[in-house]
Protein backbone atom coordinates (compact mmCIF):
# COMPACT_ATOMS: atom_id res chain seq x y z
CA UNK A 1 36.38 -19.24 -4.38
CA UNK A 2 36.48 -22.49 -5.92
CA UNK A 3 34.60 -23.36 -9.26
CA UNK A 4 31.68 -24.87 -8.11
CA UNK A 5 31.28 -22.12 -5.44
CA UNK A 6 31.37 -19.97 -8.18
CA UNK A 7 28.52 -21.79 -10.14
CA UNK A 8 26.32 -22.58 -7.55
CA UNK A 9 26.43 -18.62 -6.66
CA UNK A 10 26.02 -17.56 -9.98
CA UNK A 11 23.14 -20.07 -10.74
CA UNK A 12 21.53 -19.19 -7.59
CA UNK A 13 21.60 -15.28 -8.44
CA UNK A 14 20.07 -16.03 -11.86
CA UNK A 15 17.60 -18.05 -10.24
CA UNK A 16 16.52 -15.28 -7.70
CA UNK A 17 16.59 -12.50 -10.59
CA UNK A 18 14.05 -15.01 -12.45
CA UNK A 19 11.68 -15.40 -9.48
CA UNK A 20 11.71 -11.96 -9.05
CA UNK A 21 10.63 -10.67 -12.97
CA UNK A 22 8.11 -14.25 -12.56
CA UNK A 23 6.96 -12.29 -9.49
CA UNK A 24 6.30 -8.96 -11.15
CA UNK A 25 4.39 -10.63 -13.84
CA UNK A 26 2.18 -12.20 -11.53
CA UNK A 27 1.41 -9.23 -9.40
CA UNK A 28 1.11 -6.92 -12.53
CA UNK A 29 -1.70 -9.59 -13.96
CA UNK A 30 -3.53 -9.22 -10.32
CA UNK A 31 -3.48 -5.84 -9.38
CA UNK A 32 -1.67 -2.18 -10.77
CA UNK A 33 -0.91 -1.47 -6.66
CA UNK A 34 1.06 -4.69 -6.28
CA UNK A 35 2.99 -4.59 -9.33
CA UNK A 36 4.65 -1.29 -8.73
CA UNK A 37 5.11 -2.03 -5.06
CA UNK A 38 6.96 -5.49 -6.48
CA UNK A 39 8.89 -3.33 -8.89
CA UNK A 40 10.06 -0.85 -6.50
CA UNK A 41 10.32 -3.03 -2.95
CA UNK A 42 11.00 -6.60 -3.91
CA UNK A 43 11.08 -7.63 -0.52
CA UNK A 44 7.23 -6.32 -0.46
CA UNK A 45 6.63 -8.56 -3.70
CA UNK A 46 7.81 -11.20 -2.43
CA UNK A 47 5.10 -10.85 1.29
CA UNK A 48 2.32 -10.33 -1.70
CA UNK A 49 3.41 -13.89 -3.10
CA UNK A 50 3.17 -15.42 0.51
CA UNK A 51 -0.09 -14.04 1.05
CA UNK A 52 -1.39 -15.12 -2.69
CA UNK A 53 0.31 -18.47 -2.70
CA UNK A 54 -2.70 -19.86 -4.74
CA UNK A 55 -1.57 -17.31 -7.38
CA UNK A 56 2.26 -17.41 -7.13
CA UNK A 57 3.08 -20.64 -5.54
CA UNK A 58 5.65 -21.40 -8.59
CA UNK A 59 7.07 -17.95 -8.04
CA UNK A 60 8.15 -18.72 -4.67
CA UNK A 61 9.30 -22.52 -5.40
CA UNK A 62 11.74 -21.03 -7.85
CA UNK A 63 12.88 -18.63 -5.05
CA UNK A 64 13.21 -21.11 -2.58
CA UNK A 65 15.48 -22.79 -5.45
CA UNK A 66 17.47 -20.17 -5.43
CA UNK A 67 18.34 -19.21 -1.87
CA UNK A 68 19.22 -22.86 -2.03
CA UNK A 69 21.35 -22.72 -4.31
CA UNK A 70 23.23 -19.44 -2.95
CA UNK A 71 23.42 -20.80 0.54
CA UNK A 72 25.46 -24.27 -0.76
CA UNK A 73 27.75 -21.64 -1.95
C-alpha cells in the first residue's frame, strides 16, 4: 500500500469514527431510544440520521466525507 493509500484510509477511518460519536450525541440529545440503538447498531444510527436530516444533516456530511475518503483509497 502506498503512502497516500495509507493516509487517505487512515483519514477516512478517523473521519467515519467522528461521524459516528457526532451521531450518538445527536441522537442522545433527541431521544434515550435512539441513542442506545446508535450505540449498539451504528448502522441503525446512521437510518435515524437519514430520517432526522433537519437534526443531523452535518453528521451525515462528515460521513459522506469519509466513505469518500476510504473509497479513493
Amino acid at each position: 500500500m502506498e503512502a497516500s493509500s495509507a493516509l487517505l484510509m487512515t483519514l477516512g477511518a478517523a473521519t467515519l469514527l467522528v461521524s459516528w460519536i457526532l451521531l450518538l450525541v445527536v441522537s442522545w440529545k433527541d431521544s434515550y431510544a435512539w441513542g442506545l440503538f446508535s450505540l449498539l447498531l451504528p448502522p441503525v444510527g446512521y437510518f435515524y440520521g437519514f430520517f432526522r436530516l433537519g437534526k443531523a444533516w452535518q453528521v451525515i456530511g462528515v460521513a459522506l466525507l469519509g466513505w469518500i475518503l476510504v473509497l479513493l483509497a
